[in-house]
C-alpha atoms as a PDB file:
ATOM      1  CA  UNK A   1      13.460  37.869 -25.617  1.00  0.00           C
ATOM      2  CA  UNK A   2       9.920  40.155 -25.069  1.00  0.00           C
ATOM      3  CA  UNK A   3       9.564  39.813 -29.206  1.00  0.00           C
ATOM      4  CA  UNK A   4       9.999  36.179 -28.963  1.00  0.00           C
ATOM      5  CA  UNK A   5       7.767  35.769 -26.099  1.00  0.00           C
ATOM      6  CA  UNK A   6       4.751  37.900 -27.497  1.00  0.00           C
ATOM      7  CA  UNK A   7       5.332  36.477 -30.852  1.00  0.00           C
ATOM      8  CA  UNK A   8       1.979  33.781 -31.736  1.00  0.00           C
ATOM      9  CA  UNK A   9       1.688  31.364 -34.727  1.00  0.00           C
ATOM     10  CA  UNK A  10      -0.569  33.171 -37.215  1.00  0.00           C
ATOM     11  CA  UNK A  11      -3.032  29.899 -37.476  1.00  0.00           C
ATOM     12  CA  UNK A  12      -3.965  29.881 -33.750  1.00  0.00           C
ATOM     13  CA  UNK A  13      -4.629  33.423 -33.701  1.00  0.00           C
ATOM     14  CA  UNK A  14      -8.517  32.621 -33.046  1.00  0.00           C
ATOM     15  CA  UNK A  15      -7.154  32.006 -29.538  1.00  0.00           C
ATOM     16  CA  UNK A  16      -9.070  34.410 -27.315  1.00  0.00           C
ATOM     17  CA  UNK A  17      -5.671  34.333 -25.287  1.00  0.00           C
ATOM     18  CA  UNK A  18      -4.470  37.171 -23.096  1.00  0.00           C
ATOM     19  CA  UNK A  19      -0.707  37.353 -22.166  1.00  0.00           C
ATOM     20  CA  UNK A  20       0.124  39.230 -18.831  1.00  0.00           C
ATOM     21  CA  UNK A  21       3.952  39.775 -17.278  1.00  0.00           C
ATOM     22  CA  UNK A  22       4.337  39.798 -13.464  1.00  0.00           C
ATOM     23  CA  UNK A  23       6.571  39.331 -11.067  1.00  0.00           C
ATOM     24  CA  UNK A  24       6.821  35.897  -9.332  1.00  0.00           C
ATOM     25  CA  UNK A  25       7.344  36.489  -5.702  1.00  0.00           C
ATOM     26  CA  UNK A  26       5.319  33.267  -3.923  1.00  0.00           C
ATOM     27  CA  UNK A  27       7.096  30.418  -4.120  1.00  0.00           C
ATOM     28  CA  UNK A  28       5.680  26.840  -3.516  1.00  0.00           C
ATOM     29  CA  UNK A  29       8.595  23.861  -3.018  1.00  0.00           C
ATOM     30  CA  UNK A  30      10.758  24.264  -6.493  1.00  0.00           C
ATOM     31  CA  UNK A  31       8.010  26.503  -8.077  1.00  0.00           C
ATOM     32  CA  UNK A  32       7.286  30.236  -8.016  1.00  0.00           C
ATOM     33  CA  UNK A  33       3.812  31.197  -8.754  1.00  0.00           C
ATOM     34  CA  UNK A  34       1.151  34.351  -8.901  1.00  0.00           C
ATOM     35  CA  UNK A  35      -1.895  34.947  -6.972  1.00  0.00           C
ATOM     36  CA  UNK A  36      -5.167  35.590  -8.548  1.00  0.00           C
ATOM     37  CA  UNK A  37      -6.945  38.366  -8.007  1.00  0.00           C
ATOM     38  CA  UNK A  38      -9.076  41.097  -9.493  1.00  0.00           C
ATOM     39  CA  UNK A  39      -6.278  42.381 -11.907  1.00  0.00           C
ATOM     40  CA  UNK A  40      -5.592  38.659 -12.821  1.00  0.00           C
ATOM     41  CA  UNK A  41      -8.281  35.889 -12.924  1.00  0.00           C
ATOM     42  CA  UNK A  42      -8.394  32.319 -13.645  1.00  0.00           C
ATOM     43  CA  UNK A  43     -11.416  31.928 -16.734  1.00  0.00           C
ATOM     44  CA  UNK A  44     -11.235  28.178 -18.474  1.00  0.00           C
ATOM     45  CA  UNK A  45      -8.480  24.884 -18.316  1.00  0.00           C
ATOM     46  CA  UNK A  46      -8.356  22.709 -21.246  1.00  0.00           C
ATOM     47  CA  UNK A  47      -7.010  19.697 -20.450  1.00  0.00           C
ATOM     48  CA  UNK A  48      -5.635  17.630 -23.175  1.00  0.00           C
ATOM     49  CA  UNK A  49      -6.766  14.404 -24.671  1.00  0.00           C
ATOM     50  CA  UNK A  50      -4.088  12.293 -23.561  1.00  0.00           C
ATOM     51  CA  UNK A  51      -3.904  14.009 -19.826  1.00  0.00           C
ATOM     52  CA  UNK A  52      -4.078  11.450 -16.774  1.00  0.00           C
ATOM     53  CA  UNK A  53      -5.495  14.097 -15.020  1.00  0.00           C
ATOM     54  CA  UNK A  54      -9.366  13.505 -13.896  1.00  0.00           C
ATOM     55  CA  UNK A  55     -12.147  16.223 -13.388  1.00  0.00           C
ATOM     56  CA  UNK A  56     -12.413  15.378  -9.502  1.00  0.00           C
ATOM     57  CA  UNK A  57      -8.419  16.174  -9.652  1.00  0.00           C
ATOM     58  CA  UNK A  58      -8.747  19.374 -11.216  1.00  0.00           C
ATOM     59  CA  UNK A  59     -11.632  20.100  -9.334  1.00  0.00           C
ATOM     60  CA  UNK A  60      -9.807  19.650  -6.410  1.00  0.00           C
ATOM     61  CA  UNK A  61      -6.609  21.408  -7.393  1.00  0.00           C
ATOM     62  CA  UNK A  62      -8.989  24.817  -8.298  1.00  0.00           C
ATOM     63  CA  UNK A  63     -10.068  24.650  -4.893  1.00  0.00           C
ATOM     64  CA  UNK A  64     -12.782  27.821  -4.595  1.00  0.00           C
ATOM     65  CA  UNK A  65     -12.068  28.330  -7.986  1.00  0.00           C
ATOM     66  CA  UNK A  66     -14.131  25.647  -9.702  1.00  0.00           C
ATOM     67  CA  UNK A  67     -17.102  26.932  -9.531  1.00  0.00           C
ATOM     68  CA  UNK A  68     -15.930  30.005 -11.143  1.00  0.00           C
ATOM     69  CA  UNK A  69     -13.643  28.376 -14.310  1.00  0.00           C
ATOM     70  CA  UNK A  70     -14.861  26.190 -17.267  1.00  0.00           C
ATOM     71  CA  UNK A  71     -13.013  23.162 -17.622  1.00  0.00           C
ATOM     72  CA  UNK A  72     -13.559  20.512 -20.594  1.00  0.00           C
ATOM     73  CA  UNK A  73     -11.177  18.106 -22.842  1.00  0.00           C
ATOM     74  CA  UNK A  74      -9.797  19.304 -26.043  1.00  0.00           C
ATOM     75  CA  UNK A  75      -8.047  17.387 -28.884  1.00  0.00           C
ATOM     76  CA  UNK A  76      -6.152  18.431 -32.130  1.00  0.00           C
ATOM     77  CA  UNK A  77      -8.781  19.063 -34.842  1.00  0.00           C
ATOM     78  CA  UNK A  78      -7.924  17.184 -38.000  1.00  0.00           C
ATOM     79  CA  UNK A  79      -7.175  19.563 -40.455  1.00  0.00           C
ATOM     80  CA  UNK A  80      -6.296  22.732 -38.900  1.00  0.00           C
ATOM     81  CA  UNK A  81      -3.893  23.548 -35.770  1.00  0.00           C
ATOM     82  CA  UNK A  82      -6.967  23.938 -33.658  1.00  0.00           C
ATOM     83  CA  UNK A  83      -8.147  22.593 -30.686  1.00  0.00           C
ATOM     84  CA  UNK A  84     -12.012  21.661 -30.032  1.00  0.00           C
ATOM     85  CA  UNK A  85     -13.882  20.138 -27.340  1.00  0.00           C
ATOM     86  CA  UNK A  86     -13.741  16.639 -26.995  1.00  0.00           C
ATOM     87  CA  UNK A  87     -17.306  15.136 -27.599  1.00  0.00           C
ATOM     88  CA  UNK A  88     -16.473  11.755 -26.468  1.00  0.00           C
ATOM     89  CA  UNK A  89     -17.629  12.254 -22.206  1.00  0.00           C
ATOM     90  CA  UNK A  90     -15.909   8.897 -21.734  1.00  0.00           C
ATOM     91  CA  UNK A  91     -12.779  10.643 -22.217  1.00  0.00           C
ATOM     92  CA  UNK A  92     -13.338  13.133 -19.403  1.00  0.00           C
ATOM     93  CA  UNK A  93     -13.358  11.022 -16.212  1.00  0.00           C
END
C-alpha cells in the first residue's frame, strides 16, 4: 500500500508536491481531518476549471488562512498532463 501511495506519474513530476503521513485524530461530522501548524502548513489551492466553488467561498472556508495561501483556477493544458493558470478572470468568480 505505502509503494502505491508514494508512487507519482512520471509526466507530472514538475509538481512541486510534498506528501506527508499523519495520524487523523480530529474529526468533523463524517470526516477526520489534521490541524495545521508549523510542522504542516497550508501554501496554494487550485481550484479546477469546472469547480462551482467561488473565491468569496474559498475565502471564507480558509478562514485566517487566506491571507497566507495563493489560490487561482487551473485547467488541463492541451498537450501535456499539466495544469496552468487559467487566464480567463471571468472564470474565477
Amino acid at each position: 500500500m505505502a509503494r502505491l501511495l508514494n508512487t507519482k506519474f512520471s509526466h507530472w513530476s514538475y509538481e512541486d508536491e510534498y506528501r506527508a503521513w499523519t495520524d487523523l485524530n480530529e474529526k468533523d461530522g463524517e470526516l477526520y481531518f489534521t490541524i495545521f501548524s508549523e510542522k504542516l502548513a497550508l501554501r496554494q489551492v487550485l481550484v479546477g476549471a469546472r469547480s462551482p466553488v467561488t473565491l468569496m467561498q474559498l475565502s471564507k472556508a480558509l478562514g485566517d488562512l487566506a491571507k497566507e495561501v495563493e489560490v487561482f483556477k487551473v485547467r488541463s493544458a492541451f498537450r501535456t498532463f499539466r495544469m496552468i493558470r487559467c487566464k480567463d478572470k471571468r472564470l474565477w468568480k
